[in-house]
N, C-alpha and C. Protein backbone atom coordinates (compact mmCIF):
# COMPACT_ATOMS: atom_id res chain seq x y z
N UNK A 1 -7.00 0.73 -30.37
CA UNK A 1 -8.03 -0.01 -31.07
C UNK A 1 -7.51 -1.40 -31.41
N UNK A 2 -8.67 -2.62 -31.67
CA UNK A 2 -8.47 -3.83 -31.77
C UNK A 2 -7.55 -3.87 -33.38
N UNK A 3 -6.97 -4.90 -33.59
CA UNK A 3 -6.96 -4.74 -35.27
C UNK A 3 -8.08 -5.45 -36.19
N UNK A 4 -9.05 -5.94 -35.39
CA UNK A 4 -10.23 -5.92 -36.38
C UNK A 4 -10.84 -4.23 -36.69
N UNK A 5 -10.83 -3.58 -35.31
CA UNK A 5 -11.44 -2.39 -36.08
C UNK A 5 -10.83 -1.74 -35.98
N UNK A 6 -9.38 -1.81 -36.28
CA UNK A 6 -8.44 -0.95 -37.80
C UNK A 6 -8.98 -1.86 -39.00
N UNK A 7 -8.93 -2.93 -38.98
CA UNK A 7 -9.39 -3.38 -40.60
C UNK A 7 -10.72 -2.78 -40.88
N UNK A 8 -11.39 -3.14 -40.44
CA UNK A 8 -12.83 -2.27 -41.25
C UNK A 8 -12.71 -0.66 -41.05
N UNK A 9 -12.10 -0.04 -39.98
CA UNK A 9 -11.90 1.24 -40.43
C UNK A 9 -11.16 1.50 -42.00
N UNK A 10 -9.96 0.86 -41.62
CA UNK A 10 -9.47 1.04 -43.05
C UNK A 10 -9.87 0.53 -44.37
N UNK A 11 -11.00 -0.50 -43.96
CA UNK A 11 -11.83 -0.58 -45.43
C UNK A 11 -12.99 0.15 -45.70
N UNK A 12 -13.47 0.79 -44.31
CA UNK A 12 -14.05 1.81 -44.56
C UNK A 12 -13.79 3.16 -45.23
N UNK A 13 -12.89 3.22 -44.27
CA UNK A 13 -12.47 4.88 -44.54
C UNK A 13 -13.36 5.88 -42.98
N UNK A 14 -14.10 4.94 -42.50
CA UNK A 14 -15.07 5.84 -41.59
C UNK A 14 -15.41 5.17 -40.54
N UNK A 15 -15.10 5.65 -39.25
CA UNK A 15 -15.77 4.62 -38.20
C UNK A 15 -17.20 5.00 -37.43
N UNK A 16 -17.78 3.94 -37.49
CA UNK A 16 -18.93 4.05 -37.00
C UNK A 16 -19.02 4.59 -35.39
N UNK A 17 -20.06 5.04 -35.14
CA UNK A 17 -20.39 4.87 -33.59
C UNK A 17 -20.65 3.76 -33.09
N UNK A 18 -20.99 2.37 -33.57
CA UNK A 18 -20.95 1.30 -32.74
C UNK A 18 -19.68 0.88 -32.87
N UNK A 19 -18.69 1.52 -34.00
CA UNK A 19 -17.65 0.41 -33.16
C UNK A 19 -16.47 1.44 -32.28
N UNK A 20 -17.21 2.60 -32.40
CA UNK A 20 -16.57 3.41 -31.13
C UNK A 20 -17.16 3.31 -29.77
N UNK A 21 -18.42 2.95 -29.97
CA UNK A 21 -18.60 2.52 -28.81
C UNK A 21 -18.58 1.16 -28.29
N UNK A 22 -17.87 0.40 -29.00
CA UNK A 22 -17.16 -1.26 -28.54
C UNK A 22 -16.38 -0.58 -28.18
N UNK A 23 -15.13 -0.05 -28.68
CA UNK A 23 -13.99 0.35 -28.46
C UNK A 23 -13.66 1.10 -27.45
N UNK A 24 -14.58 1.85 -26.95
CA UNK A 24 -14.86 2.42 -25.56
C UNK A 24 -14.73 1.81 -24.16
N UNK A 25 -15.74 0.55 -24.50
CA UNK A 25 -16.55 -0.75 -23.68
C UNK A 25 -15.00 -1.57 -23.25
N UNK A 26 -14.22 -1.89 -24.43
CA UNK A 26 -13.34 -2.63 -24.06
C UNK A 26 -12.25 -1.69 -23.19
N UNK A 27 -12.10 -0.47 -23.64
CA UNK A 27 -11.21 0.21 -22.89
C UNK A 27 -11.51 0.64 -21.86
N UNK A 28 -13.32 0.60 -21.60
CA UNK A 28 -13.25 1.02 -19.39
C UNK A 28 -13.28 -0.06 -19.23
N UNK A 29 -13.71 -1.44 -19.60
CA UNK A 29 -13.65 -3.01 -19.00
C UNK A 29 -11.98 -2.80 -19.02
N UNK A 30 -10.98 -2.92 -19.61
CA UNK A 30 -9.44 -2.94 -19.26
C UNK A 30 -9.01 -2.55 -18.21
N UNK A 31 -9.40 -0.94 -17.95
CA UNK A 31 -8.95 0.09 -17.11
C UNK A 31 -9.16 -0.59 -16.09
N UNK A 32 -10.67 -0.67 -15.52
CA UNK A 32 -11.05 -0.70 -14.48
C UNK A 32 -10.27 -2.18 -14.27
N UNK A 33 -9.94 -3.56 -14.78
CA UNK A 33 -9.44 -4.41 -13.88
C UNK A 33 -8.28 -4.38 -13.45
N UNK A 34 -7.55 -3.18 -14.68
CA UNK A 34 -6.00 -3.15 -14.31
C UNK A 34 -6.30 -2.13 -12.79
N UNK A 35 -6.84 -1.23 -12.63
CA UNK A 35 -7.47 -0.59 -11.62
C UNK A 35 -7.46 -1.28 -10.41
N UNK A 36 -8.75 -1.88 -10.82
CA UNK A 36 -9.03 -2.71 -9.32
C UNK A 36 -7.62 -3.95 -8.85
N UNK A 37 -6.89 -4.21 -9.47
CA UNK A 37 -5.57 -5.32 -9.89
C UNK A 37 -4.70 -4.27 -8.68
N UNK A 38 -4.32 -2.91 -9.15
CA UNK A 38 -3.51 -2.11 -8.50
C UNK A 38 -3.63 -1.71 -6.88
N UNK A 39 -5.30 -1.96 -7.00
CA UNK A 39 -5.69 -1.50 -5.57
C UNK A 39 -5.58 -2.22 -4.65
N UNK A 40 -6.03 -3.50 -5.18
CA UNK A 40 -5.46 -4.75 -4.19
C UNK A 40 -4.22 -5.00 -3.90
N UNK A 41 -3.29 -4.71 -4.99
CA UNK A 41 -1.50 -5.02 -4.70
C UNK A 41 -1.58 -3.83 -3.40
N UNK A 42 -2.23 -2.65 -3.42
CA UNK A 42 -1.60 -1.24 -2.75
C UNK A 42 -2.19 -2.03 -1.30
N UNK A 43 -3.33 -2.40 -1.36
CA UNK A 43 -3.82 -2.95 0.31
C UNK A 43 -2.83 -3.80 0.34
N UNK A 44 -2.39 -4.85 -0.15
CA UNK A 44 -1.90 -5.55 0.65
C UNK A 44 0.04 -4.90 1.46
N UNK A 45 0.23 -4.15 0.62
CA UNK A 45 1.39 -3.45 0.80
C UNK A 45 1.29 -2.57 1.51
N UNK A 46 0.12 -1.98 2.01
CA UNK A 46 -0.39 -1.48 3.74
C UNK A 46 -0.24 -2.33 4.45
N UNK A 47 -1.20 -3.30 4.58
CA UNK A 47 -1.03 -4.41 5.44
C UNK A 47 0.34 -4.56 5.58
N UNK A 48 1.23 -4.79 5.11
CA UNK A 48 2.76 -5.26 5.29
C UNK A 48 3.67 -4.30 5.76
N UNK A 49 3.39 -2.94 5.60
CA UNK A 49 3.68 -1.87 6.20
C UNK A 49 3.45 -1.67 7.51
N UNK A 50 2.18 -1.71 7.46
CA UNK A 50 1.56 -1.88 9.38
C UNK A 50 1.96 -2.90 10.11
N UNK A 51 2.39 -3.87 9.40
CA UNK A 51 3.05 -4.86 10.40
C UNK A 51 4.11 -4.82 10.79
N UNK A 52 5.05 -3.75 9.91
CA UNK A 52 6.66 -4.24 9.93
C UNK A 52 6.95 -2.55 11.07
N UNK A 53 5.84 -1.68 10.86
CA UNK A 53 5.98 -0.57 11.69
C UNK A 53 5.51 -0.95 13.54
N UNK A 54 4.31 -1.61 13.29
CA UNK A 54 3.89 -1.90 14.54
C UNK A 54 5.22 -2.52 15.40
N UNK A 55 5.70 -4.02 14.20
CA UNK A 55 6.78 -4.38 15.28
C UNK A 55 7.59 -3.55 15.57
N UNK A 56 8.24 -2.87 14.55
CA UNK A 56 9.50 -2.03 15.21
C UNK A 56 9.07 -0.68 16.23
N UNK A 57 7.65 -0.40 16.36
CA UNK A 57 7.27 0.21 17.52
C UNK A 57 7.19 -0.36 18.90
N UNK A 58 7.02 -1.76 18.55
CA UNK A 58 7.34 -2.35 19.90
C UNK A 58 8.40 -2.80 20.52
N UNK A 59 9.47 -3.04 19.59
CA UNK A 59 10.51 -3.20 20.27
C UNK A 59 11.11 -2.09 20.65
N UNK A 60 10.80 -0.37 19.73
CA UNK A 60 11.30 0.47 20.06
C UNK A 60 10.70 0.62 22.17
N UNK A 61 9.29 0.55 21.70
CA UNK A 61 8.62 0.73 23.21
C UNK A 61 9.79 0.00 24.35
N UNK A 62 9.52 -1.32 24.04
CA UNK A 62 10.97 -2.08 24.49
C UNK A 62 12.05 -1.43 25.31
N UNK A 63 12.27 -1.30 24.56
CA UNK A 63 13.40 -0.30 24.83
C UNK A 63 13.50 0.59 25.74
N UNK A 64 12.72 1.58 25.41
CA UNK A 64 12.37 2.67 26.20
C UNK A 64 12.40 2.34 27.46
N UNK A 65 11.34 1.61 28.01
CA UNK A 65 11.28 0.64 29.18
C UNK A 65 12.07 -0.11 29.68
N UNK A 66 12.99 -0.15 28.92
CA UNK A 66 14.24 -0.54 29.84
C UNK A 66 15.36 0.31 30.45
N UNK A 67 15.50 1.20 29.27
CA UNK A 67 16.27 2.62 29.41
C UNK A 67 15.86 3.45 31.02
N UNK A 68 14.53 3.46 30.82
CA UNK A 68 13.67 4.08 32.30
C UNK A 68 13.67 3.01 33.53
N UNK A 69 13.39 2.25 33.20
CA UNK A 69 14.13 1.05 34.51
C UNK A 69 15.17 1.47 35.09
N UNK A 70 16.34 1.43 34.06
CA UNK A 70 17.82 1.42 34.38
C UNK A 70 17.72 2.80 34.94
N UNK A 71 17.61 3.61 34.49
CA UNK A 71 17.52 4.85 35.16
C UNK A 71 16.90 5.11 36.47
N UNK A 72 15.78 4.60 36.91
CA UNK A 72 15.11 4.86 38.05
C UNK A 72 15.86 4.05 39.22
N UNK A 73 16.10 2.82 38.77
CA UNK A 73 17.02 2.24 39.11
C UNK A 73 18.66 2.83 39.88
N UNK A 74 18.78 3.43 38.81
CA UNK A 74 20.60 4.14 39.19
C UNK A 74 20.16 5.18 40.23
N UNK A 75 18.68 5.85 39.95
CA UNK A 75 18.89 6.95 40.96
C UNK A 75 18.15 6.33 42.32
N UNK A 76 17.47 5.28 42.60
CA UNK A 76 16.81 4.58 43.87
C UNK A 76 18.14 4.03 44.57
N UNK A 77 18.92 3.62 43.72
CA UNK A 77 20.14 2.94 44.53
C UNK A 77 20.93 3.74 45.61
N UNK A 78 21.60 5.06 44.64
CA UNK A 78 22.24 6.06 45.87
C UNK A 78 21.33 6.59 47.55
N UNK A 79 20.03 6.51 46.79
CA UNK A 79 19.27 6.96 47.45
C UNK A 79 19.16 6.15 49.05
N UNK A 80 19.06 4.81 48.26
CA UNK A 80 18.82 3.56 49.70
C UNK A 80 19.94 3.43 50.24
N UNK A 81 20.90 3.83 50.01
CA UNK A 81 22.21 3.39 50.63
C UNK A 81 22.64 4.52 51.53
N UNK A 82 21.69 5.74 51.20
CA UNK A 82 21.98 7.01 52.59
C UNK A 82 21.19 6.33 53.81
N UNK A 83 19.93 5.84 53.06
CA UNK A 83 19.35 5.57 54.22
C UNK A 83 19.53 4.90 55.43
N UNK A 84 19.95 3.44 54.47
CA UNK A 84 20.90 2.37 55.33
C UNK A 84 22.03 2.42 56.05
């Protein structure tokens, strides 16, 4: 609660329903921007995720494709040289 309404509670002694229901108002208006605040940090920290995975999938791909080169490679070579 605000400390205005601790002061009139406590000069009350009793809190009303309107200022429980301010006190309500301000606390889903809070929530929800710290909320919506969180959701946007979390997208963008996907986004940055998907990028840093995609690349290292491609260089992994990379790779691969070279590994299988070299290989098809080592075994075409013995091969042409019976022929020849």
């Amino acid at each position: 609660m605000t400390q205005s309404t601790l002061k009139k509670i406590e000069g009350k002694k009793k809190a009303t329903v309107a200022d429980l229901a301010t006190e309500i108002d301000i606390i889903k208006n809070n929530h929800l921007h710290h909320l919506h605040m969180d959701v946007e940090e979390l997208k963008e920290d996907i986004k940055e995720n998907r990028k840093f995975f995609t690349e290292r999938m491609d260089r992994l791909d990379t790779r691969i494709w070279w590994i299988m080169g070299l290989t098809v490679t080592t075994l075409l070579v013995p091969l042409l040289e019976k022929l020849l």
